[in-house]
PDB file of N, CA and C in Angstrom:
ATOM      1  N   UNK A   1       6.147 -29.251   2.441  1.00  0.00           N
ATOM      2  CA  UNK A   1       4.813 -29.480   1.964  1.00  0.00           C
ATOM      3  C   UNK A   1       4.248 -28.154   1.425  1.00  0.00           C
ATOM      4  N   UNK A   2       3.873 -28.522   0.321  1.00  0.00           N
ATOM      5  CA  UNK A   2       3.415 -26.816  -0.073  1.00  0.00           C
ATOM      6  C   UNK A   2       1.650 -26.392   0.140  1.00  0.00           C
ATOM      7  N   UNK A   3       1.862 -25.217   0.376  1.00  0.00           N
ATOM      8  CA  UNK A   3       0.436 -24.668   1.212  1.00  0.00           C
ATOM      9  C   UNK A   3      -0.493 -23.695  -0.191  1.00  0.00           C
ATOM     10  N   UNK A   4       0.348 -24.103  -1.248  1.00  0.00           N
ATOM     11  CA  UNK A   4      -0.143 -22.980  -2.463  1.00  0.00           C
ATOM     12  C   UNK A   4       0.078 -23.274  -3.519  1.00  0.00           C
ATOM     13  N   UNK A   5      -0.460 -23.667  -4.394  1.00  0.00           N
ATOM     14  CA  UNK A   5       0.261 -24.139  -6.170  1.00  0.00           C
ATOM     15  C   UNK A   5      -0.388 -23.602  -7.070  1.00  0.00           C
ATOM     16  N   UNK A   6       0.163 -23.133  -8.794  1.00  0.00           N
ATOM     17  CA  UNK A   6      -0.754 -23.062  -9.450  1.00  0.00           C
ATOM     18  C   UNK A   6      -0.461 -23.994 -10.502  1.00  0.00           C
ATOM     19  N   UNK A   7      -0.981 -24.487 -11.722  1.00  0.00           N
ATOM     20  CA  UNK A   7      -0.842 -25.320 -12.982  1.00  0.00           C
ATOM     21  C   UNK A   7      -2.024 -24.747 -13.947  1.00  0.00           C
ATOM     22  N   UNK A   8      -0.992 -24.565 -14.575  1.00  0.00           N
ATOM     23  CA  UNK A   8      -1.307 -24.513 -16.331  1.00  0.00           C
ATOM     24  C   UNK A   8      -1.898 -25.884 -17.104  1.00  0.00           C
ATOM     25  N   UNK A   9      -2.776 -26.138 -17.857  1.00  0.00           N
ATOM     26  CA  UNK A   9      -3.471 -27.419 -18.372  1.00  0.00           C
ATOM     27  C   UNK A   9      -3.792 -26.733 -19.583  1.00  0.00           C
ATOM     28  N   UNK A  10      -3.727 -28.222 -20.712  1.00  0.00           N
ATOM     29  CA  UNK A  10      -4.817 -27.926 -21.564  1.00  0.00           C
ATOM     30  C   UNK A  10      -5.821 -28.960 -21.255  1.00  0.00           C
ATOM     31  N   UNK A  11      -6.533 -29.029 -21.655  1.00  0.00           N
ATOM     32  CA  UNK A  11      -8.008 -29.733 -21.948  1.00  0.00           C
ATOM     33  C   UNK A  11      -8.167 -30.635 -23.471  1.00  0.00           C
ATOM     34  N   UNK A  12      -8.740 -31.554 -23.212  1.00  0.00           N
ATOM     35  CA  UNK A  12      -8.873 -32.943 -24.336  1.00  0.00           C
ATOM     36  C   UNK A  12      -9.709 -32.117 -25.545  1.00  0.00           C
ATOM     37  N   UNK A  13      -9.913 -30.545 -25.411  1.00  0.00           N
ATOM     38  CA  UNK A  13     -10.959 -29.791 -26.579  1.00  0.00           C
ATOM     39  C   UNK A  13      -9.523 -28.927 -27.057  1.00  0.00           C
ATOM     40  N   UNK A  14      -8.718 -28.805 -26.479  1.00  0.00           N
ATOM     41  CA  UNK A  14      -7.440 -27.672 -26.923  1.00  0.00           C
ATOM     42  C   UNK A  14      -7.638 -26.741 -26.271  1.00  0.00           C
ATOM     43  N   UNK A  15      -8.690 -26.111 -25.186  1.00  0.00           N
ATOM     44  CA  UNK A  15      -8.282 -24.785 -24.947  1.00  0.00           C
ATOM     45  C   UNK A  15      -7.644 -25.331 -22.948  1.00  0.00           C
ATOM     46  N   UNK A  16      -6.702 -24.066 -23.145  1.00  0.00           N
ATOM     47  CA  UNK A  16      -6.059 -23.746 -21.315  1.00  0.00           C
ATOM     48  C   UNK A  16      -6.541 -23.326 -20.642  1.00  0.00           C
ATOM     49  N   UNK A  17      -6.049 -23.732 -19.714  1.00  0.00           N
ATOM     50  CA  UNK A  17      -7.118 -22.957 -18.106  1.00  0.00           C
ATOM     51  C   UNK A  17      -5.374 -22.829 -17.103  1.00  0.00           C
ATOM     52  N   UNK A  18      -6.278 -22.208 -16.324  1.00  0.00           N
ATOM     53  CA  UNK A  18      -5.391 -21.709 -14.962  1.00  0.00           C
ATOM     54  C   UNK A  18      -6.042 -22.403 -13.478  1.00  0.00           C
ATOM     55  N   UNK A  19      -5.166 -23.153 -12.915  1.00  0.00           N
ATOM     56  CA  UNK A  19      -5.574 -23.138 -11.554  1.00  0.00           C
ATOM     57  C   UNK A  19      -4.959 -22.839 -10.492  1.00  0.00           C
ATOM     58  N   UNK A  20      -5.565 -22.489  -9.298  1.00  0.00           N
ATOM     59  CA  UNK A  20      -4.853 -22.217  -8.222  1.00  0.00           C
ATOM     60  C   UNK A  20      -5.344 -22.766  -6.930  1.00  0.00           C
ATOM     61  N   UNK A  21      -4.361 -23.498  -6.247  1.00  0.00           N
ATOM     62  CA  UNK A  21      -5.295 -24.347  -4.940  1.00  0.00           C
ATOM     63  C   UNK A  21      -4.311 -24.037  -3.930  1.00  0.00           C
ATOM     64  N   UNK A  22      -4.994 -23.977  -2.656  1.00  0.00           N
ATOM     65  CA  UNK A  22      -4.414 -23.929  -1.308  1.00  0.00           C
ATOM     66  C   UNK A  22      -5.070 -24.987  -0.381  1.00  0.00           C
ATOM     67  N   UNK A  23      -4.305 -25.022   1.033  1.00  0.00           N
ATOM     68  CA  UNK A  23      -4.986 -26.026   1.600  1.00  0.00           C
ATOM     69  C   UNK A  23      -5.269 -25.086   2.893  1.00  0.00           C
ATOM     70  N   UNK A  24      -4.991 -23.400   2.940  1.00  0.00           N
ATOM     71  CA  UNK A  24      -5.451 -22.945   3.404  1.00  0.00           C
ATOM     72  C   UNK A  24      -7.083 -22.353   3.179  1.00  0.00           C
ATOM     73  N   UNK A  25      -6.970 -21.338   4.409  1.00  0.00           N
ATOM     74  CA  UNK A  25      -8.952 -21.090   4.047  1.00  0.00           C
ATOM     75  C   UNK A  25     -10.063 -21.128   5.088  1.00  0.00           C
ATOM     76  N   UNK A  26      -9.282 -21.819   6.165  1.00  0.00           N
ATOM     77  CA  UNK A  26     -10.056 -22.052   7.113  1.00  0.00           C
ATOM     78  C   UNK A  26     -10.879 -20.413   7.835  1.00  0.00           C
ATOM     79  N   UNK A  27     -11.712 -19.988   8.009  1.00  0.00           N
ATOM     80  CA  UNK A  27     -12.549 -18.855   8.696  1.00  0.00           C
ATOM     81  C   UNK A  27     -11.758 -18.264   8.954  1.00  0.00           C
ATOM     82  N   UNK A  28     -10.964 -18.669   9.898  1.00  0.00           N
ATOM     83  CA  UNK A  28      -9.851 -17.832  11.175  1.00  0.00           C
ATOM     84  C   UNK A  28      -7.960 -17.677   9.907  1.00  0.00           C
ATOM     85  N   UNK A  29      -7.815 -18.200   8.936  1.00  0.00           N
ATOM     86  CA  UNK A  29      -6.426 -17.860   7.985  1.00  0.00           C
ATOM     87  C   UNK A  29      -7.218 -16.647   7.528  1.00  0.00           C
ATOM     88  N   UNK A  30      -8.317 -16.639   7.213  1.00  0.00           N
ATOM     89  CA  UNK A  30      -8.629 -15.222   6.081  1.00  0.00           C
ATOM     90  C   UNK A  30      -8.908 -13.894   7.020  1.00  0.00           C
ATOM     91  N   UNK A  31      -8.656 -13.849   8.346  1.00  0.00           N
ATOM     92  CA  UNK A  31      -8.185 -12.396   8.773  1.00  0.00           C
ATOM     93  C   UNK A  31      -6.415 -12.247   8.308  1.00  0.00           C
ATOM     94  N   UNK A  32      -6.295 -13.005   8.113  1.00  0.00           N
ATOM     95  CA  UNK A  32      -4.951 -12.503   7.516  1.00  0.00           C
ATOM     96  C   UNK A  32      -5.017 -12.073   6.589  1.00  0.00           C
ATOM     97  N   UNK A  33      -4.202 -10.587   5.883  1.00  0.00           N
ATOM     98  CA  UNK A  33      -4.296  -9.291   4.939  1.00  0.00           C
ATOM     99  C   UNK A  33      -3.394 -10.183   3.826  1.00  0.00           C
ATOM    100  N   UNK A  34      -2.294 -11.485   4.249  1.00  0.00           N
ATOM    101  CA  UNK A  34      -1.838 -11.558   3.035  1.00  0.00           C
ATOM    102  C   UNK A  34      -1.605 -12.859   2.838  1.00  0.00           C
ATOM    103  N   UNK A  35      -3.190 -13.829   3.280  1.00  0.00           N
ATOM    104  CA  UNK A  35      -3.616 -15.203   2.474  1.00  0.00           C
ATOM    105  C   UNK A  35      -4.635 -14.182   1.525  1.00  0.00           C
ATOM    106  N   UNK A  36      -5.537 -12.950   1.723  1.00  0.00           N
ATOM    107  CA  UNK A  36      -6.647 -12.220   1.511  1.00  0.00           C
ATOM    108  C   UNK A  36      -5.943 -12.016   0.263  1.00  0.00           C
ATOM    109  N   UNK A  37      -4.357 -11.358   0.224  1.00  0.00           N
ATOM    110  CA  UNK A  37      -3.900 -10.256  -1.101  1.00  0.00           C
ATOM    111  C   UNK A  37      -3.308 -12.317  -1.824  1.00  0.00           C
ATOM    112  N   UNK A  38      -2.980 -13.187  -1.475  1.00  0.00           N
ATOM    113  CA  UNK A  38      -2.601 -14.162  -1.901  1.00  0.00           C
ATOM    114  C   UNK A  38      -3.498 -14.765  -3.231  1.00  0.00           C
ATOM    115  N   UNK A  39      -5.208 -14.855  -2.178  1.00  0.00           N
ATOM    116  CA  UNK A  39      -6.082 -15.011  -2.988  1.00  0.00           C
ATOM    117  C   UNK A  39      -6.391 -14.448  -4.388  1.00  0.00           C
ATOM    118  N   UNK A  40      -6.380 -13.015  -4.171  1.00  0.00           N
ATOM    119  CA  UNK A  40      -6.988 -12.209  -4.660  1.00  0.00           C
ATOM    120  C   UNK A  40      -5.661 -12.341  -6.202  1.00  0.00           C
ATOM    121  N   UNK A  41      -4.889 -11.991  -5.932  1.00  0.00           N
ATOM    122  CA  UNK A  41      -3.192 -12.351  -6.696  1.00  0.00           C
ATOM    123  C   UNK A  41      -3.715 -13.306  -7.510  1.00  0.00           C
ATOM    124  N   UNK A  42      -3.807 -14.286  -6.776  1.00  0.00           N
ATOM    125  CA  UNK A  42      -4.031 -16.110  -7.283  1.00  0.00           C
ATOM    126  C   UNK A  42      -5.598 -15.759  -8.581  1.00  0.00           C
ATOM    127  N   UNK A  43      -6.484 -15.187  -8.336  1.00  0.00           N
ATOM    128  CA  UNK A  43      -7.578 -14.629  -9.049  1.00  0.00           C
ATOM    129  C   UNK A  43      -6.904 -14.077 -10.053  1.00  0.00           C
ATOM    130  N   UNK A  44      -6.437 -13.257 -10.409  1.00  0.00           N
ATOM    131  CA  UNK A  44      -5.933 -12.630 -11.180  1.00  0.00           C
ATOM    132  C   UNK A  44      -5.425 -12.816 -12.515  1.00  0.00           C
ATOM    133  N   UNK A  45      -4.652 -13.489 -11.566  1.00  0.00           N
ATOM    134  CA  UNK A  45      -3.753 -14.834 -12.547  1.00  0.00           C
ATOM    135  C   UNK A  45      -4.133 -15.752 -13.008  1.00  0.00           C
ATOM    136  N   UNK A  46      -4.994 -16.392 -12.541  1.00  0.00           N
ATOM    137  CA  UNK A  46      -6.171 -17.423 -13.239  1.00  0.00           C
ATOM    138  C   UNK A  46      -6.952 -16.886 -14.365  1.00  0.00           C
ATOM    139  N   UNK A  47      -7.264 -16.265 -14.545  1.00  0.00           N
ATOM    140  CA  UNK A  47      -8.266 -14.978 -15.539  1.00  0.00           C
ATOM    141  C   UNK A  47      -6.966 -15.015 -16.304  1.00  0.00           C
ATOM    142  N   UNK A  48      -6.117 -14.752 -16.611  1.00  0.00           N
ATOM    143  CA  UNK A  48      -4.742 -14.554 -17.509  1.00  0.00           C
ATOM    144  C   UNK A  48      -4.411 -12.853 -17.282  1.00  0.00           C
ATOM    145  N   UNK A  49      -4.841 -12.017 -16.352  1.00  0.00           N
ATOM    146  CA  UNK A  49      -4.732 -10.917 -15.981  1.00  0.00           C
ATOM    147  C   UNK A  49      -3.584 -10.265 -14.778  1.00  0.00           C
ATOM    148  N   UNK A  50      -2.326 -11.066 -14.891  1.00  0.00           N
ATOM    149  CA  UNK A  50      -1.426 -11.003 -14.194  1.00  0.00           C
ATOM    150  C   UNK A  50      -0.518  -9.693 -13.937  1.00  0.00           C
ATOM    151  N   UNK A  51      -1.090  -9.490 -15.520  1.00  0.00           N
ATOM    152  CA  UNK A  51       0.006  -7.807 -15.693  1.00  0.00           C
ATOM    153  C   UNK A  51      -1.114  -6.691 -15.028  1.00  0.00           C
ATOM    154  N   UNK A  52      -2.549  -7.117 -14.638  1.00  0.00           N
ATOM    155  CA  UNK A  52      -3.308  -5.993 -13.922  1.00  0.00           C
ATOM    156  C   UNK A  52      -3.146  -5.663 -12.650  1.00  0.00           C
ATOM    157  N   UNK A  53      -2.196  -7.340 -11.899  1.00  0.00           N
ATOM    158  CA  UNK A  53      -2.103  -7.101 -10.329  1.00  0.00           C
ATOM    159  C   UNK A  53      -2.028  -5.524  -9.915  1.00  0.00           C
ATOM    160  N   UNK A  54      -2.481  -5.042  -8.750  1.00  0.00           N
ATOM    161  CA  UNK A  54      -1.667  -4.210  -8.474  1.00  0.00           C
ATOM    162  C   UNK A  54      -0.641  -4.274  -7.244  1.00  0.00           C
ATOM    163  N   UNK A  55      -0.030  -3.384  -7.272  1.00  0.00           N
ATOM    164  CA  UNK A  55       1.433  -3.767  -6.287  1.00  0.00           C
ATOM    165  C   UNK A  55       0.430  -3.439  -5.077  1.00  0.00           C
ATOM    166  N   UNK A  56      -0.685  -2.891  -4.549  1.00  0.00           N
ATOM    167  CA  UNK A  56      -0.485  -3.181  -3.331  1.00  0.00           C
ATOM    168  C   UNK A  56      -2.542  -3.383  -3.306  1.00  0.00           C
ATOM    169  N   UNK A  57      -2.997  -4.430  -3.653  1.00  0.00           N
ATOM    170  CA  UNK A  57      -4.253  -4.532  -3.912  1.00  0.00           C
ATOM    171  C   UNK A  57      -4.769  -4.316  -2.214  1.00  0.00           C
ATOM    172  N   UNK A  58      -6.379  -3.480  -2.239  1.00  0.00           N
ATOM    173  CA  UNK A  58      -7.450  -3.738  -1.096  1.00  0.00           C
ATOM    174  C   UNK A  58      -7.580  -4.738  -0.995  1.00  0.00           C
ATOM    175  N   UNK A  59      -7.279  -5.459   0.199  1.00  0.00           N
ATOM    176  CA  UNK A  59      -8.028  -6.917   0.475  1.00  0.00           C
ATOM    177  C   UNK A  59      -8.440  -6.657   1.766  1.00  0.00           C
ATOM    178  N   UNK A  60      -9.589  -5.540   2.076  1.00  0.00           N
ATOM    179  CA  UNK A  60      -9.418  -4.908   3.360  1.00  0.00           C
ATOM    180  C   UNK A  60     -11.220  -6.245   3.142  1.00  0.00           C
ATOM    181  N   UNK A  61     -11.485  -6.007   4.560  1.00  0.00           N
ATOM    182  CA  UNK A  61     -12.770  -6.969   4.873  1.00  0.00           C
ATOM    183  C   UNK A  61     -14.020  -6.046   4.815  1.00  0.00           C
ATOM    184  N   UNK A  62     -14.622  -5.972   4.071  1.00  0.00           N
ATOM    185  CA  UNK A  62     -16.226  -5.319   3.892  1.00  0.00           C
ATOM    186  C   UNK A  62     -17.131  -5.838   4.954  1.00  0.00           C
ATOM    187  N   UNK A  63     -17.609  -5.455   5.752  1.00  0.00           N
ATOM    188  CA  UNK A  63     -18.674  -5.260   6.969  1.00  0.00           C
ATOM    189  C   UNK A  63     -17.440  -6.052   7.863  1.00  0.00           C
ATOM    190  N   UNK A  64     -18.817  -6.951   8.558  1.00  0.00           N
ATOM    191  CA  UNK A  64     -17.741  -7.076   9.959  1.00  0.00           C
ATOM    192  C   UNK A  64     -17.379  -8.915   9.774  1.00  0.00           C
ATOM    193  N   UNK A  65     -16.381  -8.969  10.004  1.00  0.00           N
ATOM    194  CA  UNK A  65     -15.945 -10.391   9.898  1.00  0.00           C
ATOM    195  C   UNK A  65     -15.460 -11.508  11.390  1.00  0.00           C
ATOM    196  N   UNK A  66     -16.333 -11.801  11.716  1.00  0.00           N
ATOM    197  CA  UNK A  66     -16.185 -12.665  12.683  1.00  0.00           C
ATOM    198  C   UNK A  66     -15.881 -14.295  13.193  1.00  0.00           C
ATOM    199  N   UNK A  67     -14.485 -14.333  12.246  1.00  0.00           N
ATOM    200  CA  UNK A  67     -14.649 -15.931  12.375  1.00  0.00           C
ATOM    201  C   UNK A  67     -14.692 -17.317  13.643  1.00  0.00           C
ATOM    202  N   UNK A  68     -15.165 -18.324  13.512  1.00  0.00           N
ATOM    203  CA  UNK A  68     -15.276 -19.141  14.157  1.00  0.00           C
ATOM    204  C   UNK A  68     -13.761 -20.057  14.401  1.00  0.00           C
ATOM    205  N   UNK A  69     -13.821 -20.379  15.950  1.00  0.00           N
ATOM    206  CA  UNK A  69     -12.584 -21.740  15.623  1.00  0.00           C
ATOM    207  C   UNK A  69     -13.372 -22.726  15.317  1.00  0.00           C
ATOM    208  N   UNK A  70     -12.265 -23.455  14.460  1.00  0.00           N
ATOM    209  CA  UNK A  70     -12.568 -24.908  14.602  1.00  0.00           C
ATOM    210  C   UNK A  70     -11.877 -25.842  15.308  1.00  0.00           C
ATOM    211  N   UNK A  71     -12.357 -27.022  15.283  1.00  0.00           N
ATOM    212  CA  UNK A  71     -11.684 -27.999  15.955  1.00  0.00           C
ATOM    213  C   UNK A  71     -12.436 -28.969  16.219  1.00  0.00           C
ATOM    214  N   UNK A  72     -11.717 -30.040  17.388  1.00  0.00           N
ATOM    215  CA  UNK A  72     -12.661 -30.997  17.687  1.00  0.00           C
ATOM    216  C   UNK A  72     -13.602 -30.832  18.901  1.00  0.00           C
ATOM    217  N   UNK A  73     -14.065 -31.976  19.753  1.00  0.00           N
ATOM    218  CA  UNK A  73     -15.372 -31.538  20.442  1.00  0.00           C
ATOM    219  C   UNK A  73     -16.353 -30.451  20.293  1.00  0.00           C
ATOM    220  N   UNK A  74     -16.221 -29.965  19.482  1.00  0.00           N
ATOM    221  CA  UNK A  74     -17.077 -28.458  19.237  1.00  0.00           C
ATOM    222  C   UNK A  74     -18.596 -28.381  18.538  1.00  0.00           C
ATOM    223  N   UNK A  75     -18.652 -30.014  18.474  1.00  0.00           N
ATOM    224  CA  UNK A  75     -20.301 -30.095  17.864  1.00  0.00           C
ATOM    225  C   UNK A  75     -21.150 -29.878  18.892  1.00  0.00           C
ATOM    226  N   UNK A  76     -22.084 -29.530  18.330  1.00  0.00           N
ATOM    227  CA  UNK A  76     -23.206 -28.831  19.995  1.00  0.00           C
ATOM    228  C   UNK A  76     -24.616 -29.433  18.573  1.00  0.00           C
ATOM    229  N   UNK A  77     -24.768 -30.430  19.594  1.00  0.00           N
ATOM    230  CA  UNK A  77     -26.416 -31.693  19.248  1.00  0.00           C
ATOM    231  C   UNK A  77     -27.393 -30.256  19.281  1.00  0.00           C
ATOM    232  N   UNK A  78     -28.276 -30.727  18.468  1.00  0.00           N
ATOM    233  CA  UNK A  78     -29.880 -29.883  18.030  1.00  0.00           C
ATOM    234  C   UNK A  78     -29.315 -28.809  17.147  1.00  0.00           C
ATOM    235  N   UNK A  79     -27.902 -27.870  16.814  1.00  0.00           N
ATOM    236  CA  UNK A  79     -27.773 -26.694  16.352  1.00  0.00           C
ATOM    237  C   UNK A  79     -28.112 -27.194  14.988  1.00  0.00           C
ATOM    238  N   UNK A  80     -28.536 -25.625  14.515  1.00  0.00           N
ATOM    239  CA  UNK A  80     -28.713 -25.458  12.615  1.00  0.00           C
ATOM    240  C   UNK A  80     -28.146 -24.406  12.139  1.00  0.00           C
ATOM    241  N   UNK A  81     -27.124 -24.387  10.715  1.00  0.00           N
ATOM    242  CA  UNK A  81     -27.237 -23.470  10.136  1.00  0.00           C
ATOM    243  C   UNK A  81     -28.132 -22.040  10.596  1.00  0.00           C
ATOM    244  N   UNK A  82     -29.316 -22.318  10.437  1.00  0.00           N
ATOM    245  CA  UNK A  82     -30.304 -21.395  10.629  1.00  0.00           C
ATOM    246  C   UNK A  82     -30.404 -20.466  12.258  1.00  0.00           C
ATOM    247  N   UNK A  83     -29.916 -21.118  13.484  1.00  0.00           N
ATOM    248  CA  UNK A  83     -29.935 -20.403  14.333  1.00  0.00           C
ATOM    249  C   UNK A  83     -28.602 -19.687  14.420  1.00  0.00           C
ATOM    250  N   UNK A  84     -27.635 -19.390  12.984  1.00  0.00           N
ATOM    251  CA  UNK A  84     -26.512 -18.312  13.218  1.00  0.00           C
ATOM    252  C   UNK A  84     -27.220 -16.982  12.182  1.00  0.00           C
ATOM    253  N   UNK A  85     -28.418 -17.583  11.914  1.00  0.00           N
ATOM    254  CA  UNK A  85     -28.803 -16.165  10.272  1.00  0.00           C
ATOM    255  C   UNK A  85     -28.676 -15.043  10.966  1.00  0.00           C
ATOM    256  N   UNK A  86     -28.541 -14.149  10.591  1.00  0.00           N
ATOM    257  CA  UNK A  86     -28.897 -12.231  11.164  1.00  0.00           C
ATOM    258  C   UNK A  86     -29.937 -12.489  11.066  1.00  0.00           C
ATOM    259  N   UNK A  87     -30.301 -11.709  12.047  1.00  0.00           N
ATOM    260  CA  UNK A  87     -31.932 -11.321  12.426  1.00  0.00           C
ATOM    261  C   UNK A  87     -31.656  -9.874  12.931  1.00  0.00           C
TER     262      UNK A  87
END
């Protein structure tokens, strides 16, 4: 089963596009340094800028990154968006 694809298209006007989809992504895959350099790769290449990759791109995390698990039972009744904002 594949976890990553890209496709080339044209469009019913004539011009191409680039896509790239994963079925990764979840909060807790993107501490990983190389779904992060995957992404970033996958960007690149979409733009038609493939020959700019660099061989060893920053995909370091800017401030602090704290992801959540997910799963099941984990809904908690009354919560909002709003009681995770920084304050």
């Amino acid at each position: 089963m594949p976890v990553a694809w890209i496709r080339e298209y044209r469009g019913d006007n004539g011009e191409s596009g680039r896509v790239f989809a994963t079925t990764m992504g979840a909060s807790i895959d993107l501490e990983s340094e190389d779904l992060r350099r995957l992404v970033i790769n996958a960007a690149f290449w979409c733009v038609g800028m493939e020959n700019k990759i660099p061989e060893r791109a920053d995909v370091g995390v800017i401030g602090e990154y704290k992801p959540t698990m997910f799963g099941y039972d984990l809904f908690k009744e009354g919560v909002s968006p709003a009681d995770y904002e920084l304050r």
